[in-house]
Structure formats: C-alpha cells, structure tokens
Protein backbone atom coordinates (compact mmCIF):
# COMPACT_ATOMS: atom_id res chain seq x y z
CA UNK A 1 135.60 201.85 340.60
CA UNK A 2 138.25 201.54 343.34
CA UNK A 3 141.03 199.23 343.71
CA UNK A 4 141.63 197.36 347.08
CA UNK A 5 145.34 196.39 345.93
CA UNK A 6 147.99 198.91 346.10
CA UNK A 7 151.51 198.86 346.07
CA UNK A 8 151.21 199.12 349.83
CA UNK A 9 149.26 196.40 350.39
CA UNK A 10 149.92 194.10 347.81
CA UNK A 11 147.82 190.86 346.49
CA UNK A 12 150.23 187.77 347.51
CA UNK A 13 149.89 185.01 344.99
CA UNK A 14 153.30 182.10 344.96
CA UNK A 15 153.70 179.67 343.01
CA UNK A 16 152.14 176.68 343.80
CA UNK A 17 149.54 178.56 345.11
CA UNK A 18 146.07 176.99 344.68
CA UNK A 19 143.64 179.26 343.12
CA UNK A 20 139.32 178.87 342.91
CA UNK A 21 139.85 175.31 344.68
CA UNK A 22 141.46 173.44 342.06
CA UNK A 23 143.99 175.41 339.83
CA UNK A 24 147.76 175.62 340.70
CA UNK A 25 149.09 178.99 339.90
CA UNK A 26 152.72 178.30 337.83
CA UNK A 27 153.73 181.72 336.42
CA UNK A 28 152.28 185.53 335.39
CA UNK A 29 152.08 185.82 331.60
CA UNK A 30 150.40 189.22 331.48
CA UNK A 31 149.95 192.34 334.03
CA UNK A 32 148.64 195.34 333.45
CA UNK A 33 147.40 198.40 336.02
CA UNK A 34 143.83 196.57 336.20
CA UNK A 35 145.06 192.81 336.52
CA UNK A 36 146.73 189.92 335.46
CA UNK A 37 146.61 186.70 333.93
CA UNK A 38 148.47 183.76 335.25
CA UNK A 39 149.09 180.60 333.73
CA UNK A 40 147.80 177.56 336.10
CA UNK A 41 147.79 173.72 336.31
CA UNK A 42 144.01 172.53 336.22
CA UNK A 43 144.51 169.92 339.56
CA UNK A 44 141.34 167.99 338.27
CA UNK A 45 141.67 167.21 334.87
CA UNK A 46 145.12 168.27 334.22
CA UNK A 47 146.39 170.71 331.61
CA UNK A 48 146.85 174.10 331.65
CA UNK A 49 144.43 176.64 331.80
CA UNK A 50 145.32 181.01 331.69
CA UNK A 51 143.32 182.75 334.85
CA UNK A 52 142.50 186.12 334.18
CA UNK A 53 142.58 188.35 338.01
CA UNK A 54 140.95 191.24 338.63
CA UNK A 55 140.55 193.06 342.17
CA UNK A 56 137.00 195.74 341.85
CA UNK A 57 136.15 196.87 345.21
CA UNK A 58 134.65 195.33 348.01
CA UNK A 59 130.84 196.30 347.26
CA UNK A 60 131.18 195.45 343.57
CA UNK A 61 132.17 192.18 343.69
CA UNK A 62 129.13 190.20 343.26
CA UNK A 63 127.72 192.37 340.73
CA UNK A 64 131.03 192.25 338.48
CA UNK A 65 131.05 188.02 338.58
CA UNK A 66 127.29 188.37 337.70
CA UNK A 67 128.01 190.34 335.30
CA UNK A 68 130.95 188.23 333.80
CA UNK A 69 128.66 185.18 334.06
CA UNK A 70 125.58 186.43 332.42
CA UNK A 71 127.84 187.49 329.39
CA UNK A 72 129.70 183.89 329.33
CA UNK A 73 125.71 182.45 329.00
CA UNK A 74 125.68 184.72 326.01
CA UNK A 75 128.91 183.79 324.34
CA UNK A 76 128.47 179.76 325.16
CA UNK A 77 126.33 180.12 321.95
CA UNK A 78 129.34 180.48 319.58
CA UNK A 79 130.78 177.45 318.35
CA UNK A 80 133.33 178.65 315.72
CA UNK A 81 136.93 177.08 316.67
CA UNK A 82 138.73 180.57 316.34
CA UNK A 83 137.13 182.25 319.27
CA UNK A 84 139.02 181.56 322.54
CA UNK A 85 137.30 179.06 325.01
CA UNK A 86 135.97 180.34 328.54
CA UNK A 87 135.57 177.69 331.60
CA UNK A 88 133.97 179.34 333.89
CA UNK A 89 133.68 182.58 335.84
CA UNK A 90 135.28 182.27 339.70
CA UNK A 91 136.32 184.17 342.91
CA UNK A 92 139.15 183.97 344.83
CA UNK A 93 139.51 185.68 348.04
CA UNK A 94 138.42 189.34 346.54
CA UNK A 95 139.01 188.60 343.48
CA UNK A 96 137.27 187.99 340.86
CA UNK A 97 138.58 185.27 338.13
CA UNK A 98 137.89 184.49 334.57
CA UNK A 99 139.09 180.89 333.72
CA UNK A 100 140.00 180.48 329.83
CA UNK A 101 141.82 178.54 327.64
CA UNK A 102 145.90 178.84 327.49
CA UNK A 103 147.14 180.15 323.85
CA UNK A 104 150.58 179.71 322.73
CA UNK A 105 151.64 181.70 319.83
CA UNK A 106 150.83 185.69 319.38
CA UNK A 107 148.86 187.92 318.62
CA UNK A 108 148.65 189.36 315.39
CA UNK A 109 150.59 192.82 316.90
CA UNK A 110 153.23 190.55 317.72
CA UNK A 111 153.55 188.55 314.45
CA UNK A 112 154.07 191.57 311.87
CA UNK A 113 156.28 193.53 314.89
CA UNK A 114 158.68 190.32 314.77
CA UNK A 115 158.04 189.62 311.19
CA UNK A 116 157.27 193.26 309.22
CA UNK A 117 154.52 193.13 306.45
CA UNK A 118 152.99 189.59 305.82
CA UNK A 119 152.77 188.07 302.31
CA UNK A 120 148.99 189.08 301.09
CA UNK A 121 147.69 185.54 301.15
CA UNK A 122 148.94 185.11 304.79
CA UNK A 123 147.39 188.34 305.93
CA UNK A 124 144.21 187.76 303.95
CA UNK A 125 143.46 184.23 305.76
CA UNK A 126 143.56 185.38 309.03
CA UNK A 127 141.17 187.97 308.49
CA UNK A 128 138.73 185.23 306.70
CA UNK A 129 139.16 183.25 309.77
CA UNK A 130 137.96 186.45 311.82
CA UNK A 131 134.94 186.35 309.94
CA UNK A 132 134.44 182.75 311.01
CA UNK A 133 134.90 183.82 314.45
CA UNK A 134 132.30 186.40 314.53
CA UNK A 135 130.14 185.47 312.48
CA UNK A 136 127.93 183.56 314.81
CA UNK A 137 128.62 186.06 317.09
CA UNK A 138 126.85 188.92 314.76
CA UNK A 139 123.72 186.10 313.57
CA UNK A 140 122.99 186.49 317.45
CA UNK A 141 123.16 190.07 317.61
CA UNK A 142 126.29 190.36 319.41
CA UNK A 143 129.18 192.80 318.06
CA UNK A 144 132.68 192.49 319.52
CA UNK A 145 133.27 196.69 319.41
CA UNK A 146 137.30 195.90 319.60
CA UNK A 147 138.97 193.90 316.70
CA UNK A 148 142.15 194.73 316.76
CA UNK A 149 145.62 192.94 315.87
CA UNK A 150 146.19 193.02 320.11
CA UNK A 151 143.25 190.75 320.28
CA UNK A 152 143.42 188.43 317.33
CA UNK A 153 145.77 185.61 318.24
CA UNK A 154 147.88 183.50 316.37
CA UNK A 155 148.14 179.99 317.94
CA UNK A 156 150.68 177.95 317.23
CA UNK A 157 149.85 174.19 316.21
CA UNK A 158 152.08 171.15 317.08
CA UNK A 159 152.28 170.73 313.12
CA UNK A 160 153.82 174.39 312.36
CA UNK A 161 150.30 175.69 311.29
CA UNK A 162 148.92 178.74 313.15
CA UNK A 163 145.09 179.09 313.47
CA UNK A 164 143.49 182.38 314.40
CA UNK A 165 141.30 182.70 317.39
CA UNK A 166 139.42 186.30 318.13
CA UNK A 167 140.00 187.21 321.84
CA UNK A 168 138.07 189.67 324.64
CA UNK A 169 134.77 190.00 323.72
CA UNK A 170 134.73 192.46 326.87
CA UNK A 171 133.01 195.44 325.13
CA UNK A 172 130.78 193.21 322.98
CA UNK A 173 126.96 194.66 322.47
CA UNK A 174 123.91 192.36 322.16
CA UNK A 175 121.67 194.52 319.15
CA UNK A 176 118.11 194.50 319.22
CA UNK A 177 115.79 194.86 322.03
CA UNK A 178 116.60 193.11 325.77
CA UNK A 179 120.65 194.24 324.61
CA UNK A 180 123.11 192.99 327.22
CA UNK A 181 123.03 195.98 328.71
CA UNK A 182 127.23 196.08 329.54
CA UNK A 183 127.57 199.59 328.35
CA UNK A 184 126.36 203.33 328.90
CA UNK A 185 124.98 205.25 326.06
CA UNK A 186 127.24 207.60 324.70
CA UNK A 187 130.22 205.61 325.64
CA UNK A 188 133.04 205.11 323.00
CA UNK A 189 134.74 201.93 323.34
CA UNK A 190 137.53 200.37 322.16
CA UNK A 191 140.95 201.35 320.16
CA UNK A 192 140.34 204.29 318.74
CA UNK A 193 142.83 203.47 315.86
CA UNK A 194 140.12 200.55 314.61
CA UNK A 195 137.05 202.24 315.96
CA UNK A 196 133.97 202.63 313.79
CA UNK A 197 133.63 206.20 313.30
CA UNK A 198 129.58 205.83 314.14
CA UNK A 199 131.37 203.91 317.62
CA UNK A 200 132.84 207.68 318.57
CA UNK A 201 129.39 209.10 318.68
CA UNK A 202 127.63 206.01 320.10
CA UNK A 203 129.25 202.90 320.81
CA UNK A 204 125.43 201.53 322.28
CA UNK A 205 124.51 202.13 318.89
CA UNK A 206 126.31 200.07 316.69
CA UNK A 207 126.02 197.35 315.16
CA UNK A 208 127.90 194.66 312.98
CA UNK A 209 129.11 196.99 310.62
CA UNK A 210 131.34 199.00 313.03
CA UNK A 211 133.56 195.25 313.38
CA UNK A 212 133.88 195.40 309.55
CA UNK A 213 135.50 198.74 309.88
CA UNK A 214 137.53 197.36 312.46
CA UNK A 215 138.99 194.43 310.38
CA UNK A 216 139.56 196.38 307.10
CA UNK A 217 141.69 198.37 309.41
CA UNK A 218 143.22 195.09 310.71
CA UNK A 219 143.89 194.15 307.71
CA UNK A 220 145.70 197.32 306.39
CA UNK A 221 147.89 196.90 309.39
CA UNK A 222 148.87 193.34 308.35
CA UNK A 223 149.60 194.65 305.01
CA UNK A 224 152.23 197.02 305.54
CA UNK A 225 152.64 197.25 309.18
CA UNK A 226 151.24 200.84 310.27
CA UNK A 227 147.57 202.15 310.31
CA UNK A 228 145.21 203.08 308.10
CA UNK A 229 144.89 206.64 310.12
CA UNK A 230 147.54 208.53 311.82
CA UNK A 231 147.68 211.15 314.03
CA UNK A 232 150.22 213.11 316.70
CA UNK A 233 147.31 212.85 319.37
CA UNK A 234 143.68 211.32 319.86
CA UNK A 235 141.87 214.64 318.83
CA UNK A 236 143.58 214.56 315.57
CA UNK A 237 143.09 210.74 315.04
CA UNK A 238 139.38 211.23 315.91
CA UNK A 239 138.92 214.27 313.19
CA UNK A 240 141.32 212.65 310.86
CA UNK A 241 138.65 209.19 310.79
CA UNK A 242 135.64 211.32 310.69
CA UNK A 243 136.57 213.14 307.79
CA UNK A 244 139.34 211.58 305.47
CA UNK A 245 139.75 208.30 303.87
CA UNK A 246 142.84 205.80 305.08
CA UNK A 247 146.04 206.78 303.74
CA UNK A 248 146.36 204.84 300.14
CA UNK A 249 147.16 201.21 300.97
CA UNK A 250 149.44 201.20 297.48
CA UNK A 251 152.06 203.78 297.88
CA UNK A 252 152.39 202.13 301.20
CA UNK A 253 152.83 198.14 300.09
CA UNK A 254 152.96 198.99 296.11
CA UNK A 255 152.13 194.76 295.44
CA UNK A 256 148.92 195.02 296.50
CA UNK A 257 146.69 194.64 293.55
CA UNK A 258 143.99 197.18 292.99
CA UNK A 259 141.15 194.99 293.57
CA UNK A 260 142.27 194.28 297.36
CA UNK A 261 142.73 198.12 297.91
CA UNK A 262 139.02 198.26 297.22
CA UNK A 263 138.09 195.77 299.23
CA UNK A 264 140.25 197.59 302.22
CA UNK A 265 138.47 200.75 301.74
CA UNK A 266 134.99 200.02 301.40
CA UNK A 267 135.17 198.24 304.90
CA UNK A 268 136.03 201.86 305.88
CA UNK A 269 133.43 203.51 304.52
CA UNK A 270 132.11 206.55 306.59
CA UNK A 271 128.33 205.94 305.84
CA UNK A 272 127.68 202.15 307.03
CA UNK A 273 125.43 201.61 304.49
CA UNK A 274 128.26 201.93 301.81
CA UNK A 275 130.65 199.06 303.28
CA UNK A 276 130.01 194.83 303.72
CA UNK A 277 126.55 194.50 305.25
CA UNK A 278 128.26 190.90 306.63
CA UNK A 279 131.77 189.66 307.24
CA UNK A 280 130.64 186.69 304.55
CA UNK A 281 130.22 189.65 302.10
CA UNK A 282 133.86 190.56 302.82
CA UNK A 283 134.96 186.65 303.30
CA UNK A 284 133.58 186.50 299.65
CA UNK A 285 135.58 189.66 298.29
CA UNK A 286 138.67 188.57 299.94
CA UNK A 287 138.49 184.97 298.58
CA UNK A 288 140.33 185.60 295.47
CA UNK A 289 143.75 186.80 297.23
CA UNK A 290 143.52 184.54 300.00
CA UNK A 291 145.22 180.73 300.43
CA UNK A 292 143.69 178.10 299.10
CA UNK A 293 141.32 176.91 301.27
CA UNK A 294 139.53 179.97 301.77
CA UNK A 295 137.13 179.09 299.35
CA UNK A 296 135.87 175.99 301.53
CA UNK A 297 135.75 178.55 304.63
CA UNK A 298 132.66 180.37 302.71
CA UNK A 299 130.19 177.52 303.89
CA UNK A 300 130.70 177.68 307.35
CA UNK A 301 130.63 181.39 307.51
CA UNK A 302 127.60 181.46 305.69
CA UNK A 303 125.98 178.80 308.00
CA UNK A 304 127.18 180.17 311.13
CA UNK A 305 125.82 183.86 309.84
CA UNK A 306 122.20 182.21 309.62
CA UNK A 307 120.39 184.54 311.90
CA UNK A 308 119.56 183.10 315.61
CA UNK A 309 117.96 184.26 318.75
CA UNK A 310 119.14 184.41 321.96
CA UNK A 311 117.03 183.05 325.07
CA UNK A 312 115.40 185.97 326.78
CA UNK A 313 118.13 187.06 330.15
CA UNK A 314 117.36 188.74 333.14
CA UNK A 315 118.98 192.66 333.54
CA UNK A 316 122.10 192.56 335.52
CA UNK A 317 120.74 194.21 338.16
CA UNK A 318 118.24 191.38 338.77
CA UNK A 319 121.40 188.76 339.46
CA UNK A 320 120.76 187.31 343.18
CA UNK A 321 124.78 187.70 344.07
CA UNK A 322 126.57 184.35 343.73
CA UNK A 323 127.03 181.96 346.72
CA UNK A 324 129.73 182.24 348.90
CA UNK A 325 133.13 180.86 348.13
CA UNK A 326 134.54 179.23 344.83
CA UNK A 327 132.31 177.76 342.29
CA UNK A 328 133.63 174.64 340.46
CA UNK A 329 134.66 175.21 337.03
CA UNK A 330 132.90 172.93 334.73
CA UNK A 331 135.37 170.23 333.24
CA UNK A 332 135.99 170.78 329.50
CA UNK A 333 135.49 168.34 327.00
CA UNK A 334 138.31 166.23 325.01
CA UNK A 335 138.83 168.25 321.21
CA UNK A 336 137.91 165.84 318.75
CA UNK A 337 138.65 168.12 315.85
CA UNK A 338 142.67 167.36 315.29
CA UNK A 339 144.34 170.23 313.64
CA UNK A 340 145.69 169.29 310.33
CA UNK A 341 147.25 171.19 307.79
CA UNK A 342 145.84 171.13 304.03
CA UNK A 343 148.45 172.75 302.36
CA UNK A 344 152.52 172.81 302.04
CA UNK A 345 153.50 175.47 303.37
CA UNK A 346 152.39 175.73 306.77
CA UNK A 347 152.48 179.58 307.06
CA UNK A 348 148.94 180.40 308.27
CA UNK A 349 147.57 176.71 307.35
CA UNK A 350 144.11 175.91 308.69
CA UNK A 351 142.54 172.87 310.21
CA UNK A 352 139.64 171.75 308.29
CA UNK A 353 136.45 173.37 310.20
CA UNK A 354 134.08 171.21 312.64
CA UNK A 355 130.22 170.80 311.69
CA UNK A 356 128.29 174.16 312.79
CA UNK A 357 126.30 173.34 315.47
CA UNK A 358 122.95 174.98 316.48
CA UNK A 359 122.72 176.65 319.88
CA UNK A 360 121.35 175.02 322.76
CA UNK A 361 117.21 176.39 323.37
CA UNK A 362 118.86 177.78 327.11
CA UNK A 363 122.00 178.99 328.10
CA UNK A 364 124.39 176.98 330.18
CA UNK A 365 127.75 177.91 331.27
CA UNK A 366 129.92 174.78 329.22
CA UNK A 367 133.48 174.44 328.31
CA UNK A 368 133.21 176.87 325.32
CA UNK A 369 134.51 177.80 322.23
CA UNK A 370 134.81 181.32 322.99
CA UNK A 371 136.58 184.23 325.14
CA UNK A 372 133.52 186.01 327.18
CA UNK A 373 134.23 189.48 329.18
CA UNK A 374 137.50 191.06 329.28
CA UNK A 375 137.74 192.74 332.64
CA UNK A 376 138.62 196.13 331.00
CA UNK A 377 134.97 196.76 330.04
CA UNK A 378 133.96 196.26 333.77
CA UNK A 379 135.90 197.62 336.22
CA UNK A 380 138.82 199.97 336.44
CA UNK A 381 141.03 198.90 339.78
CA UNK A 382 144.28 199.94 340.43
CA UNK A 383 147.40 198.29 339.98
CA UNK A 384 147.68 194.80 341.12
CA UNK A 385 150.72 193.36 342.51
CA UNK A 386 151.67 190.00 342.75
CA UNK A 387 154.97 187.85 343.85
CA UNK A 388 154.39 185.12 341.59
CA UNK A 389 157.92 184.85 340.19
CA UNK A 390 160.33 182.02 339.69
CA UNK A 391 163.55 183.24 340.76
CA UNK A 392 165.86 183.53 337.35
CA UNK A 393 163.13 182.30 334.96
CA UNK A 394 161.12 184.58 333.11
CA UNK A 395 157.60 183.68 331.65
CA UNK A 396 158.12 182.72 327.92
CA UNK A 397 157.86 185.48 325.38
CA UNK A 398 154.68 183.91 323.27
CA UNK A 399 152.76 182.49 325.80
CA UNK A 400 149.73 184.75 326.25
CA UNK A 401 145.69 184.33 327.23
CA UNK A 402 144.65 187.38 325.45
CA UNK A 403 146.02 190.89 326.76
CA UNK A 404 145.57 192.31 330.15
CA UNK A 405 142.85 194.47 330.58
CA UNK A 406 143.21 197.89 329.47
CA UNK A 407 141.77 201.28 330.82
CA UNK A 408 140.78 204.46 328.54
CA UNK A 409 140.51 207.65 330.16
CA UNK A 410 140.37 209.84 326.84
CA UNK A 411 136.63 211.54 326.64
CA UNK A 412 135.98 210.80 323.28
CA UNK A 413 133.15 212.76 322.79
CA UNK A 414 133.89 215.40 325.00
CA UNK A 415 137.35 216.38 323.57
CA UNK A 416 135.99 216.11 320.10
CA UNK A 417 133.17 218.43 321.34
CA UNK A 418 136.06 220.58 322.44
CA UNK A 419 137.55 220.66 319.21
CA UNK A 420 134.73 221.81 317.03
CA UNK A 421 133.98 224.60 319.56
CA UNK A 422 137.64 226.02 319.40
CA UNK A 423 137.31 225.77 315.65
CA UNK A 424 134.66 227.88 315.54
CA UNK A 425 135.54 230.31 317.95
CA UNK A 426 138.67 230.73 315.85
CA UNK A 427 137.03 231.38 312.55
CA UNK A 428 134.98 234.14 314.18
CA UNK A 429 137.61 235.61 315.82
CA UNK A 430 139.59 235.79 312.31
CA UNK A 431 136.50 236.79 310.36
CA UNK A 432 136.20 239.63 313.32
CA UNK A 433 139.76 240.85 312.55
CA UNK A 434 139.34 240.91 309.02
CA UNK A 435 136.30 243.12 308.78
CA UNK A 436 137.56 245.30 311.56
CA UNK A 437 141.05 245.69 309.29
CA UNK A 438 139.30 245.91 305.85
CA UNK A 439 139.45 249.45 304.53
C-alpha cells in the first residue's frame, strides 16, 4: 500500500482546524511513519476525543473505512470498562479517521521505564484487569494477537487510582468459521517479543491461548523490567522462543515467590495445551498475589467469558463503499459508573466493575467500550506530515490514545526458514570435512 503524503507534499492540518465536520483539532499526541493521532475538541457534545489519521492510497480508501467499520460492529460487543472506547469510523479529505476515546496516563512501557520493577501486587492487578478486558473478547471468538505493555494503558483517575484499559485490537482474529477475515494465512503478527510461538508459524491460526502467552510475558516484564526472551536480532529471538524456556523470573527479581514463577511460565508453555485454557484460569492462579480486590474481579471475568456468538457479517469485499463525505459520529453516552477507589493506597486501585451486559442480537456502531482497528494491521502509508504545532508548547508527556500505528517488515517465516536451511547446510558441510580428514 502506497502513501499519498510525502515530505514533499505534506498533509496540512492547524490548529483549530475542523476535522470529520465536528471535531476541532488542538494538538498531535502521537506520529509515527504510518499516521498520527491528534487530540480534538468534540464541537457537539464537548469533551475531548483522540483522532487516529491515516493516509492509504487513493483506490483503497473505501475498502480500508469498510474495513475499520465492519471490525468496530465486531468489537461494539465488548462491554468490559478496561478496553478503550471507539466512536465511530470517519474520513476526512483522503484520510481515513478512527475516532476514540482520549486516555491520560501511560502505558504500561511507560510506567515501569519511569518507575523500574513494580511491587508484585501492583503488577499482578493490571494483568487481572487484562483478563477482564479480553475476556469477552475471547467468549466471542475474537483474539487480540498483540498484548503488549505498549498497548495496555494505565489511565489516570481524578482520585489517584489508575485503571487499566487494553488498547489496538488492530490484528485481532475472529476464531471459528465466517472469521473476520483481516489477515492472510501465514502472516505473523504482532511483537515478536510477546508473540505466541504457534503465532510465528500461523498467526490465522491461533486462538485464545496465543494472548495468554502474550500476558505471562507482560507480566514478566512488569516484574523486573526486561523480557522473558532476549536476543541480539529477530532470528535469534524467534529460535530462542521456539526452543528454550524464559530466562528464570527469580534470579532476575529474587522476591518473587515460587508459586508466581509457575504461574509465569506455564502461560509460556510451548505446546498450548500445557498453559491456561482461559484468562479466568490465570485470573484464578494469580488471585493469591494480587491486591485485594482481585478476588471480587473473578465474577465478572467468569461472566463475561460465558461463550457468545457473533451475528453472521458480510466478507469485506462485499462492503458497498461508504457515502461520500463525513459520516456523523454517534454521540456517546454520559458514564454512570464513577471511579472509586476501594482500597488505601491508591497505587493501581480499581473502580468497582459495572453489571455485564449481554450483547445486542445485531451489531450497531455505539459509543463503545472498546478500541476497534489499529491502522497498522491495514495499511502501510508513508510518513505523514502535519503542521499542527503550537508554537513553544509541546504536547504533554502522558497524554496518549494508544500508540501510533506501527509497520513490520521482518519475514518471520521466511528468515526463520532461512535459518534452519543454513543450519543444515553447515552440519553437512562439517560432517563432509570430517570424514574426508578422518584417517
């Protein structure tokens, strides 16, 4: 996919600027060689809202928005208060616009790089609250492919809490027949430093199971602030995850008791079959070094991990193209659920949980509880310029809408295909030289 921005011919966007109709563009909070996301002023019902902009060439743009909007029918089924809210999917001019909630705090990359290791208890509640989030998410099939501590977010609360919400479910699968078709088979997605080790050969093939990988890994990182697997380059990580275990968790962070180790490493279990078959399996085993209210988080991940169905959808490629020119966002609803704190100390303190609500019988695009498509898993454009600055001011430090999109351009499967080969060629040539030295 081809960019229509360049540094030559730059996308224009000033402050003040009003974006989709209704949104008044205030500052850029995140830019990356695919997009940005800029922080806006909803002119309607007031507030703030984070835009996510992408620019995909001119003959993809009406199959990228369907795209994005078929995916946010998906997601409006989640409920759970710690997955980001999406408003609506828009264009402006050429581009393309995803319309979410605005987060203030940071992510959890952000939180141990300012802070080093977190206390166990701290580390272990965010990861429960994970499980919330995708919980529903896996009872309908869908599996986010990416957890990582880039796109779990820490949001600050007016109180001093902070309240986990899961971010860019981009590269998310739908399992099961009629899948959501958003990626090629053989395609290995996400960070390869919390991928699945099944996701390398397959990422069309996963299923739930790959995301507990992914947060055991998270939660190593919490722990003691590097990852589970290291490597010099992405050949070695990939052969290092295929065949060895994490580096021990206890000569790294020496407090952490036995039991929790265990728990750490049979997320990361090679053979699925051998790890959680559910995040509430792993909620469970992490309730006994987690805060205090953990235990009364077990109810609603068990109820939102009831299995569900998803309304039958149409294949992408059966999307009439949206109408011309913006689309008006629907207008979110007021949060009646109040954050409140039930402990002390407010260090990763949690607002009591709304009632789990059932899905609606059909999909409809409503002010969500949720973060649908990251552009990354869609479209790869070039760098996208923009003149929204405020001369003298920069944007603050932790104000973010989940992370920019992000490009890979490693061949997963390919260079590890490469590797193996070289191997062998290398034993024979050795085995060669020995017989042909032997006496």
């Amino acid at each position: 996919m081809t960019s229509r921005a360049s540094a030559d011919d730059p996308i224009r966007i000033g402050i003040g600027d009003v974006l989709c109709g209704r949104y008044r563009a205030e500052k850029v909070i995140g830019r990356s060689e695919t997009g940005l996301v800029v922080e806006a002023t909803d002119l309607l019902r007031g507030g703030g809202v984070a835009i996510k902009m992408l620019e995909p060439a001119a003959d993809e743009v009406d199959l990228l928005t369907a795209r994005l909007r078929r995916e946010a029918h998906v997601l409006a089924q989640l409920t759970s208060p710690h997955v980001i809210r999406v408003f609506g999917v828009e264009k402006e001019r050429s581009m393309v616009c995803l319309i979410m909630e605005l987060l203030k705090g940071g992510t959890l990359a952000e939180v141990v790089r300012a802070r080093g290791p977190l206390p166990i208890d701290e580390a272990v509640g965010y990861i429960v609250q994970a499980c919330d989030g995708v919980a529903e998410a896996h009872s309908l099939g869908i599996v986010h492919r990416d957890l990582k501590p880039q796109n779990m977010f820490a949001v600050s609360q007016p109180d001093g809490t902070s309240v986990l919400k899961v971010l860019d479910f981009g590269v998310s699968k739908q399992s099961g027949g009629g899948g959501m078709g958003l990626t090629a088979t053989g395609a290995a997605l996400g960070s390869p430093l919390y991928t699945a080790v099944e996701q390398f050969r397959d990422a069309s093939r996963v299923d739930s199971r790959a995301d507990i990988w992914s947060l055991g890994l998270v939660l190593y990182f919490l722990l003691c602030r590097r990852n589970g697997f290291d490597a010099d380059n992405p050949i070695a990580l990939m052969l290092k995850i295929a065949t060895s275990p994490p580096a021990p968790l206890r000569e790294r962070r020496p407090d952490v008791p036995p039991e929790l180790e265990a728990v750490v490493l049979q997320c990361v279990e090679k053979d699925p079959n051998r790890r959680f078959q559910s995040v509430l399996a792993l909620a469970r085993a992490l309730a006994p070094f987690g805060p205090a209210w953990v235990p009364s988080y077990l109810p609603s991940i068990e109820a939102r991990s009831v299995r569900k169905s998803l309304p039958s959808l149409p294949r992408i490629d059966s999307i009439p193209p949206p109408a011309p020119g913006p689309a008006s966002s629907p207008k979110p609803a007021a949060s009646t659920h109040a954050p409140t704190s039930n402990r002390q100390n407010p260090v990763n303190a949690v607002p009591a949980l709304p009632p789990v609500v059932e899905p609606a019988s059909t999909c409809q695009v409503q002010p969500l509880a949720l973060k649908p498509a990251s552009l990354e898993a869609t479209v790869k454009a070039g760098p996208l310029v923009s003149h929204l600055q405020s001369p003298g001011v920069s944007p603050p430090p932790m104000m973010y809408a989940g992370p920019p999109p992000e490009t890979s351009t490693i061949p997963w499967r390919t260079a590890l295909i490469v590797v193996v080969v070289i191997f062998a060629v290398g034993a024979l040539v050795l085995a060669g030289a020995w017989v042909f030295l032997s006496p």
